[in-house]
Protein backbone atom coordinates (compact mmCIF):
# COMPACT_ATOMS: atom_id res chain seq x y z
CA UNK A 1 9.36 72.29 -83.08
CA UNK A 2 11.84 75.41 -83.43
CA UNK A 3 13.90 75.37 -79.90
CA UNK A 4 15.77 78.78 -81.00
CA UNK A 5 14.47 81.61 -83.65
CA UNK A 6 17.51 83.49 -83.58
CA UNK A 7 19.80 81.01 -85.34
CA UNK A 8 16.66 78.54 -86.04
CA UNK A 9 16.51 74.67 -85.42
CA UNK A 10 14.75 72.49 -84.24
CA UNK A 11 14.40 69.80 -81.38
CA UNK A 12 15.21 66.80 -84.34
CA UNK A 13 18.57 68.83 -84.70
CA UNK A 14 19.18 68.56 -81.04
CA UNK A 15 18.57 65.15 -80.83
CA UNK A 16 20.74 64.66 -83.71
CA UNK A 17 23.84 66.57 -81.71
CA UNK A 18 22.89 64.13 -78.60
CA UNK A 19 23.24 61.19 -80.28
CA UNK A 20 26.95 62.05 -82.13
CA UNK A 21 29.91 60.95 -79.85
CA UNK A 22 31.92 63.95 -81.09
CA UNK A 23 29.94 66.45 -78.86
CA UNK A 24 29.97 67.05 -75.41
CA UNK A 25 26.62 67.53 -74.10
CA UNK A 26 26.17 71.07 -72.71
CA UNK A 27 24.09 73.87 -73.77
CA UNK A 28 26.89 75.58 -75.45
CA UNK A 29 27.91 72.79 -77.79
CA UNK A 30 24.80 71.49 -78.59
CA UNK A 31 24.02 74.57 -79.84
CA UNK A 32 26.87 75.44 -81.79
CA UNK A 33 26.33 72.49 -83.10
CA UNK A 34 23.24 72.54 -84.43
CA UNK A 35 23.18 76.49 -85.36
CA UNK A 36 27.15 76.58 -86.37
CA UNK A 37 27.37 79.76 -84.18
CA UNK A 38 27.14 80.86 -80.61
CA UNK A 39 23.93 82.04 -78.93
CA UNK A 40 22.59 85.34 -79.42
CA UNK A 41 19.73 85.91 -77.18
CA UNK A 42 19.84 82.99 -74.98
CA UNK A 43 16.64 82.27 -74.20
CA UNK A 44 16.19 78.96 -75.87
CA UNK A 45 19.42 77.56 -73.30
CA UNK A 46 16.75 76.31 -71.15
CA UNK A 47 15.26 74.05 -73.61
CA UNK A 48 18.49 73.29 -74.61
CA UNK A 49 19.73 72.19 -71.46
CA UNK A 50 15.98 70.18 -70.55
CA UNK A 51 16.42 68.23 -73.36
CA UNK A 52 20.06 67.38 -72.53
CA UNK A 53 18.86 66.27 -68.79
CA UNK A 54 16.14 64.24 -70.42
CA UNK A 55 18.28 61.97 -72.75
CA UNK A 56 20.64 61.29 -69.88
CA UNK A 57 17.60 60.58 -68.13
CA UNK A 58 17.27 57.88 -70.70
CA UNK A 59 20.60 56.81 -71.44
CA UNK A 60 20.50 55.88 -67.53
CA UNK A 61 17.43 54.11 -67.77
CA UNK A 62 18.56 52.24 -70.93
CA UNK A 63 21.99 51.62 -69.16
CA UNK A 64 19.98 50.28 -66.16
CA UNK A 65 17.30 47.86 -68.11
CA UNK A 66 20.33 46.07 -70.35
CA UNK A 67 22.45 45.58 -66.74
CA UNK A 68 19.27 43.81 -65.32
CA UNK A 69 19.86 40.22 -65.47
CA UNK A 70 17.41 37.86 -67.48
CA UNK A 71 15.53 35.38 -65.40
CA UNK A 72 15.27 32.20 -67.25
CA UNK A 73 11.34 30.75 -66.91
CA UNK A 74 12.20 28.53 -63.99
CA UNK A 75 13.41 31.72 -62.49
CA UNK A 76 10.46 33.71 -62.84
CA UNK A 77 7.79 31.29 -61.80
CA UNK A 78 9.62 30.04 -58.77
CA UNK A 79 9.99 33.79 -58.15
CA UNK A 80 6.26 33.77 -57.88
């Protein structure tokens, strides 16, 4: 889906700008760096900055799941 008409692209090209090391992750980069340019209207920022807070969401829950320890089968079923 377009996020922002005014310098169009699209919620892959946010993802993309995420997901590369190289960019901080605020409204203001993200977008520059997926329309080269500042904003002009501004009223795609709030997507913008949604879909920032929801893959940090992630990354913590991803960050959380590979810190959880692996219980062996013994574990588990005495665990039971």
């Amino acid at each position: 889906m377009y996020v922002c008409l005014c310098n169009p692209f699209t919620d892959k090209d946010v993802q993309k700008a995420l997901e590369a090391p190289e960019i901080r992750n605020t409204p203001a980069q993200i977008y520059k760096a997926c329309a080269g340019t500042g904003p002009n209207c501004g009223s795609c920022l709030c997507t913008v900055k949604s879909m920032i807070v929801d893959h940090q969401s992630a990354l913590g829950v991803q960050k959380i799941i590979e810190e959880l320890p692996v219980l062996s089968e013994s574990e588990t079923i005495a665990a039971e």
